[in-house]
N, C-alpha and C. Protein backbone atom coordinates (compact mmCIF):
# COMPACT_ATOMS: atom_id res chain seq x y z
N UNK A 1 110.91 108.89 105.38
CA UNK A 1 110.11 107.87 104.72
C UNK A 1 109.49 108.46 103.46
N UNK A 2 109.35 107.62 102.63
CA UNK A 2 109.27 108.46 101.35
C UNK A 2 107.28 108.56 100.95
N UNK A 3 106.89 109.85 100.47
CA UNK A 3 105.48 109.96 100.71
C UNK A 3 104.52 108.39 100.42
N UNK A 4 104.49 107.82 99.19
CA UNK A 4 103.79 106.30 99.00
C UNK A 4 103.93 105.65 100.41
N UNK A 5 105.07 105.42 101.01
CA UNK A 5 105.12 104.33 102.37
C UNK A 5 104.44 105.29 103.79
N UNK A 6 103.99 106.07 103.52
CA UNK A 6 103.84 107.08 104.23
C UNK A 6 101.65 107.01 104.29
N UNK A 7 101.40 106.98 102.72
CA UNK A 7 100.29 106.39 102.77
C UNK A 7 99.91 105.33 103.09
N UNK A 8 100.60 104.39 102.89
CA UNK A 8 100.67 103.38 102.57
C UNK A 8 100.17 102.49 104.41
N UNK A 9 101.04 103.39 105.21
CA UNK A 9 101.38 103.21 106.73
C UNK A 9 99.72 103.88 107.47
N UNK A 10 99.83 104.69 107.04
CA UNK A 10 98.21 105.56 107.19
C UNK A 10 96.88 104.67 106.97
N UNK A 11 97.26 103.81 105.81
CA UNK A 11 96.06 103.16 105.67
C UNK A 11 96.45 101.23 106.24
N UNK A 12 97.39 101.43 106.78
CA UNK A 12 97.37 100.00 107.14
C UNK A 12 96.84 100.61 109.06
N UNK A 13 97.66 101.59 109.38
CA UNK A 13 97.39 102.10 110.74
C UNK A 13 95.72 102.49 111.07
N UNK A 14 95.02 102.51 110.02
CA UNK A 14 93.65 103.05 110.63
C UNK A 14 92.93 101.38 110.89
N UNK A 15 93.49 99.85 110.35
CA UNK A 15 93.23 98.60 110.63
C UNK A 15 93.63 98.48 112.23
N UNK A 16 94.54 99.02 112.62
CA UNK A 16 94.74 99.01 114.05
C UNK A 16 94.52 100.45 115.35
N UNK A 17 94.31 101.09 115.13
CA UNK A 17 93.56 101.95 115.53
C UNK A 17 92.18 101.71 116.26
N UNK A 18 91.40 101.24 115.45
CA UNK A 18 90.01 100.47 116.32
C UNK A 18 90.49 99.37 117.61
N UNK A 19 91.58 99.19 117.40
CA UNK A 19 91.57 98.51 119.11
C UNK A 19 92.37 99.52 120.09
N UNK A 20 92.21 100.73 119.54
CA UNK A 20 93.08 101.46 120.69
C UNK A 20 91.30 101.69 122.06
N UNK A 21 91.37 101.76 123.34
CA UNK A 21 90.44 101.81 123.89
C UNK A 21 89.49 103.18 124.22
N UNK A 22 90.38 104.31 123.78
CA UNK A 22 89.29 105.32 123.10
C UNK A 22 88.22 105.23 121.90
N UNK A 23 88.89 104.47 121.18
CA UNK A 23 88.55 104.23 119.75
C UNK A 23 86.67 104.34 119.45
N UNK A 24 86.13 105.21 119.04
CA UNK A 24 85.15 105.56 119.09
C UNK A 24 84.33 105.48 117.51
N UNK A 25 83.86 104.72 117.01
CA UNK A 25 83.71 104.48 115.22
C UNK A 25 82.67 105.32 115.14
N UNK A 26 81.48 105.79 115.65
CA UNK A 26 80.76 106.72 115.75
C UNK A 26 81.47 108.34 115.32
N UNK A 27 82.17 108.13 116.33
CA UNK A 27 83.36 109.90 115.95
C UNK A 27 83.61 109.48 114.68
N UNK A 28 84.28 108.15 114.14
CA UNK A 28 84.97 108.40 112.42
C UNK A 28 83.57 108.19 111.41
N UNK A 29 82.66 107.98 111.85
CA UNK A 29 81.57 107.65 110.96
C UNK A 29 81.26 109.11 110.63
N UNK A 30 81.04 109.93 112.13
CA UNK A 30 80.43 111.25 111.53
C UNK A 30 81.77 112.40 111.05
N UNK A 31 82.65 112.08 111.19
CA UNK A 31 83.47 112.92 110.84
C UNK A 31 83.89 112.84 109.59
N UNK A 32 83.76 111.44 108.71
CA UNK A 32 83.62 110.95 107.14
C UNK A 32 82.44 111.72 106.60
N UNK A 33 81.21 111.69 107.09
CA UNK A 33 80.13 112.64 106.52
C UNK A 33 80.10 113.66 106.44
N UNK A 34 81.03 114.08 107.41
CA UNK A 34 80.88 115.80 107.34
C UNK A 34 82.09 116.31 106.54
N UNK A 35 82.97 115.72 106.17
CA UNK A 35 83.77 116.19 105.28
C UNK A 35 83.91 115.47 104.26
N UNK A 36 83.08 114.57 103.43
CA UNK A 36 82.73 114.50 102.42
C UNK A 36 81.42 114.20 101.88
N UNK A 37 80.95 114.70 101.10
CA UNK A 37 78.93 114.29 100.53
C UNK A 37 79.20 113.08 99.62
N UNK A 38 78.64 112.46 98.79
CA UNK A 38 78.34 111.99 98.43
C UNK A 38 78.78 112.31 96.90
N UNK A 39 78.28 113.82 96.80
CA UNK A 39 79.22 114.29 94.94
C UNK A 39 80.52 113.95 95.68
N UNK A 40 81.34 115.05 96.40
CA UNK A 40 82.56 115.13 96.67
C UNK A 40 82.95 113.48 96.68
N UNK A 41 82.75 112.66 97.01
CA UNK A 41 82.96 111.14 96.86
C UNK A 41 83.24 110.58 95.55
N UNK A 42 82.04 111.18 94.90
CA UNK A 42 82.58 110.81 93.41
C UNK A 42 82.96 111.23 92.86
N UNK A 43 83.36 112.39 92.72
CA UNK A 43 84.39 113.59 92.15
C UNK A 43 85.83 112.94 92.80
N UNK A 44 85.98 112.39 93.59
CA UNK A 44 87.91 112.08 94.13
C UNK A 44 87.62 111.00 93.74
N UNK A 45 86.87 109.78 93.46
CA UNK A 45 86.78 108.38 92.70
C UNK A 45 86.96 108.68 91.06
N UNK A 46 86.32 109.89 90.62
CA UNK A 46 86.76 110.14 89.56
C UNK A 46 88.12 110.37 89.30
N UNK A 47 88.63 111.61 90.31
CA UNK A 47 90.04 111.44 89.68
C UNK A 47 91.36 110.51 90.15
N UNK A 48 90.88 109.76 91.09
CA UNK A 48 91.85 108.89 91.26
C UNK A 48 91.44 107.72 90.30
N UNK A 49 90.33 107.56 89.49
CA UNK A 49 90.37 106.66 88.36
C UNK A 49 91.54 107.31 87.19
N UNK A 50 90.53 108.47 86.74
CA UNK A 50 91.63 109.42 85.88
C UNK A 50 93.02 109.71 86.02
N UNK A 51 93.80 109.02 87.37
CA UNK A 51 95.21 108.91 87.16
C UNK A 51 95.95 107.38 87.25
N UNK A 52 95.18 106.86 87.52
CA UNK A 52 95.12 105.40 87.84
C UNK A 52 95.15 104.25 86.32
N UNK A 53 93.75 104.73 85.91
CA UNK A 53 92.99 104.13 84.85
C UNK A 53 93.08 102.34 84.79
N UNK A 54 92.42 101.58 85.91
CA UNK A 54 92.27 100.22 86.11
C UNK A 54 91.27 99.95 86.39
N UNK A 55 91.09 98.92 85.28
CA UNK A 55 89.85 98.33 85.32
C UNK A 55 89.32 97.52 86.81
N UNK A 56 90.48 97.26 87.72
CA UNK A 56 90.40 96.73 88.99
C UNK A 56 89.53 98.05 89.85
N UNK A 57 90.50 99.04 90.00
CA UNK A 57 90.19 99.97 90.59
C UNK A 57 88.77 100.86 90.13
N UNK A 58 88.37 100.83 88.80
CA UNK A 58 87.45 101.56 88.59
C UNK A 58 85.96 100.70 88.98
N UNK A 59 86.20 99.39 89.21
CA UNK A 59 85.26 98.34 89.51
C UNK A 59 85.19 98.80 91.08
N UNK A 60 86.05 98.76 91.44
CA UNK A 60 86.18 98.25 92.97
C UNK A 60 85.64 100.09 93.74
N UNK A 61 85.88 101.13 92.45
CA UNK A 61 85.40 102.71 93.11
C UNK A 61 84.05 102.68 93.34
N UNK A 62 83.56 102.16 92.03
CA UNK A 62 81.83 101.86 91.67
C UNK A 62 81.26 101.19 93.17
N UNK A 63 81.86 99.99 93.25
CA UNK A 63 81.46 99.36 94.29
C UNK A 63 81.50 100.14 95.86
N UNK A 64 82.24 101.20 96.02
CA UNK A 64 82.59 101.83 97.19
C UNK A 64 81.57 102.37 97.56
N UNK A 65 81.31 103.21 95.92
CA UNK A 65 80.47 104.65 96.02
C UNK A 65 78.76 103.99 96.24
N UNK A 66 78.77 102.52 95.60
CA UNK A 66 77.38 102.28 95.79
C UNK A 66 77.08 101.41 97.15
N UNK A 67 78.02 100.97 97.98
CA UNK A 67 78.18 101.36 99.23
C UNK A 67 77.84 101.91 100.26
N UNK A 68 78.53 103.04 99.64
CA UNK A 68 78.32 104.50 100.65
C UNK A 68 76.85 104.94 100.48
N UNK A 69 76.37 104.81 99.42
CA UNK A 69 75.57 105.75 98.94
C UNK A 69 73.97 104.48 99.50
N UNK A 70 74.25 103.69 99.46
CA UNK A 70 73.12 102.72 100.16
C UNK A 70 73.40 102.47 101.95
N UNK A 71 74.32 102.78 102.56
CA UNK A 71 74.41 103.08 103.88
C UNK A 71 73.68 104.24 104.02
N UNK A 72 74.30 105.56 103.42
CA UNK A 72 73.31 106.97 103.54
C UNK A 72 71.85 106.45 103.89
N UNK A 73 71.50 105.81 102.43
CA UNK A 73 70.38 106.38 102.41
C UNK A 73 69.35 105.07 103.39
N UNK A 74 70.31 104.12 103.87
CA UNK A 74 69.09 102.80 104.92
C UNK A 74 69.54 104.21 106.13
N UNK A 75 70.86 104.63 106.76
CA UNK A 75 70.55 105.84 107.75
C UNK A 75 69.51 106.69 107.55
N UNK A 76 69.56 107.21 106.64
CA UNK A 76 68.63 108.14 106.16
C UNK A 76 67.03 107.45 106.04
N UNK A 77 66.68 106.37 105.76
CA UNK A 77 65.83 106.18 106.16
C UNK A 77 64.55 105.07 107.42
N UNK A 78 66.43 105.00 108.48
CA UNK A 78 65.95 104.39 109.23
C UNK A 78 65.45 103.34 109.07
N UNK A 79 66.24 102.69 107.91
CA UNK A 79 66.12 100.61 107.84
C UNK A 79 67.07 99.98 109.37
N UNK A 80 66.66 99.10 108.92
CA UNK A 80 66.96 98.01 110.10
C UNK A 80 68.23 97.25 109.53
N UNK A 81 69.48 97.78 109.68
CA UNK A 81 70.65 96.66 109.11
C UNK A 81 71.00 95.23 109.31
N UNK A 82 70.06 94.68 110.61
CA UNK A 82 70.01 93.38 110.78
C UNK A 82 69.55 92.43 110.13
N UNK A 83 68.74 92.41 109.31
CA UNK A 83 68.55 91.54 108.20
C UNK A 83 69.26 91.29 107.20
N UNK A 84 70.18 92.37 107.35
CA UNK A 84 71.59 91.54 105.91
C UNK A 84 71.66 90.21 106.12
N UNK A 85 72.14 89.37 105.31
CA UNK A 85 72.98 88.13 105.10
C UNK A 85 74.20 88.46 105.18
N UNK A 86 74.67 88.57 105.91
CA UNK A 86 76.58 88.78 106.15
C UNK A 86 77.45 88.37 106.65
N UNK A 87 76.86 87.10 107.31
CA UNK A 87 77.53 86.04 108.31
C UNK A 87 78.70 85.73 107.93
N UNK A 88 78.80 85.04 106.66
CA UNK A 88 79.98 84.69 105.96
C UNK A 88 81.39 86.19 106.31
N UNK A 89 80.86 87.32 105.36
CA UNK A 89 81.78 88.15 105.47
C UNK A 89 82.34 89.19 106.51
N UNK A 90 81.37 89.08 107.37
CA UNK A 90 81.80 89.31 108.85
C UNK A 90 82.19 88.65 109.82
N UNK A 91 82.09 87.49 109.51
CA UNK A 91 83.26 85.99 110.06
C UNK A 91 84.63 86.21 109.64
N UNK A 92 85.04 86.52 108.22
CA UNK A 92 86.30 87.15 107.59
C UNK A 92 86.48 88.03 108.23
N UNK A 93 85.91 89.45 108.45
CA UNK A 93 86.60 90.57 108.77
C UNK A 93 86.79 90.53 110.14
N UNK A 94 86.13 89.63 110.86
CA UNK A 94 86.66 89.52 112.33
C UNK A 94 87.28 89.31 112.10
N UNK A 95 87.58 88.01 111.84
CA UNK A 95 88.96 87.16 112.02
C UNK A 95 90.28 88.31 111.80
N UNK A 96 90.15 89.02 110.10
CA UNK A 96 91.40 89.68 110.21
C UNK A 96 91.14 90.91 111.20
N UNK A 97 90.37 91.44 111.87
CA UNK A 97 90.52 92.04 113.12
C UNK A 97 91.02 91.67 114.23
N UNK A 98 90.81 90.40 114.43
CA UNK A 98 91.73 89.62 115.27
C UNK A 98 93.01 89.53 114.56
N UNK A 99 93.40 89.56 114.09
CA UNK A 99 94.72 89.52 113.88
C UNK A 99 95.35 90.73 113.64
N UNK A 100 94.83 92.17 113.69
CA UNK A 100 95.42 93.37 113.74
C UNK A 100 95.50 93.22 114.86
N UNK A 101 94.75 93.25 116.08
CA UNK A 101 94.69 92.97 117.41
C UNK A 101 95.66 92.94 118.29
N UNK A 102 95.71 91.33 117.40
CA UNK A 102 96.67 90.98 118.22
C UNK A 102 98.27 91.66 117.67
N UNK A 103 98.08 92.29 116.52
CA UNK A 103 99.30 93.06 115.99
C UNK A 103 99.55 94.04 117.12
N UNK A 104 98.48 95.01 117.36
CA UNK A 104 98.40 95.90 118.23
C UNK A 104 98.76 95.66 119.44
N UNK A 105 98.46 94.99 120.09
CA UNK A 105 98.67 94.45 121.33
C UNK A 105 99.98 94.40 121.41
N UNK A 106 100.93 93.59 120.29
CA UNK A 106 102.40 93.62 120.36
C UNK A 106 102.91 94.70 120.10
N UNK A 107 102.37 95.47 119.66
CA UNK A 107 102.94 96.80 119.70
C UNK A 107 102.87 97.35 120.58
N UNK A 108 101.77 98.03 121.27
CA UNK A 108 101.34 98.32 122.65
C UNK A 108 102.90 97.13 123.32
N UNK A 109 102.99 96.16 123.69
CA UNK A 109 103.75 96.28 124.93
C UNK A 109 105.26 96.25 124.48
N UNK A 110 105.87 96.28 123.36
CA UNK A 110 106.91 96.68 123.03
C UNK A 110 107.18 98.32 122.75
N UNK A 111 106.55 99.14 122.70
CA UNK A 111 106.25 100.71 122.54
C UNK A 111 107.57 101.06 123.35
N UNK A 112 108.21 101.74 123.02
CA UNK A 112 109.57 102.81 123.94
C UNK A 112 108.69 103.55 124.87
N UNK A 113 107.24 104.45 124.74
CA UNK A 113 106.70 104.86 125.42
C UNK A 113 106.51 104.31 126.62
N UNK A 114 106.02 102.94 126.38
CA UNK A 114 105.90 102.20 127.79
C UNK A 114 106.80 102.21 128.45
N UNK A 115 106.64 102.59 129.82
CA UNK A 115 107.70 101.93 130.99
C UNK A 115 107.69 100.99 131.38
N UNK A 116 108.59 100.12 131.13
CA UNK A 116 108.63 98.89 132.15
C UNK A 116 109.27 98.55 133.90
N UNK A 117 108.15 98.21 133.81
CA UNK A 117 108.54 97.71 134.98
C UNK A 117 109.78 97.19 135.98
């Protein structure tokens, strides 16, 4: 498989992954912090702008990093995340969670691994 479809598979596979029943988001939350800070974040947004150079993408890095960097710091100072307004966009991201889901699920019982019965 050639390296691009290879990423490409990596980042569609971590959408289905969260329904495997180990699946622990705590483990990937702290394991994202500990191997990258906050510079290091914007230092690889930098250069994947600098090979990129899109005005889509350089919008959409900004938006990541200020993100990340306002999660840190409500963890960091022990805000209360329940008061967002997010109804709307966490109605969306269920939904397409439900539908990796149920991707997963068909995978799970078509798997060669599985034995059937």
């Amino acid at each position: 498989m050639k390296p691009k479809c290879n990423y490409i598979l990596a980042l569609e596979r971590t959408l289905y992954d969260v329904h495997e029943s180990d699946y622990d988001p705590l483990k990937d939350i702290e394991a994202f912090w500990k191997q990258y800070s906050i510079g290091l974040i914007r230092d690889n947004l930098i250069e994947l702008q600098s090979k990129v150079n899109s005005e889509a993408l350089s919008g959409f890095s900004l938006d990541v990093l200020k993100a990340l960097v306002a999660y840190l710091t409500a963890h960091l100072s022990n805000l209360d995340l329940v008061p967002l307004s997010l109804s709307e966009v966490l109605k969306t991201s269920k939904e397409e969670l439900k539908t990796t889901k149920e991707i997963s699920d068909f995978f799970q019982r078509v798997s060669p691994s599985k034995t059937n019965p």
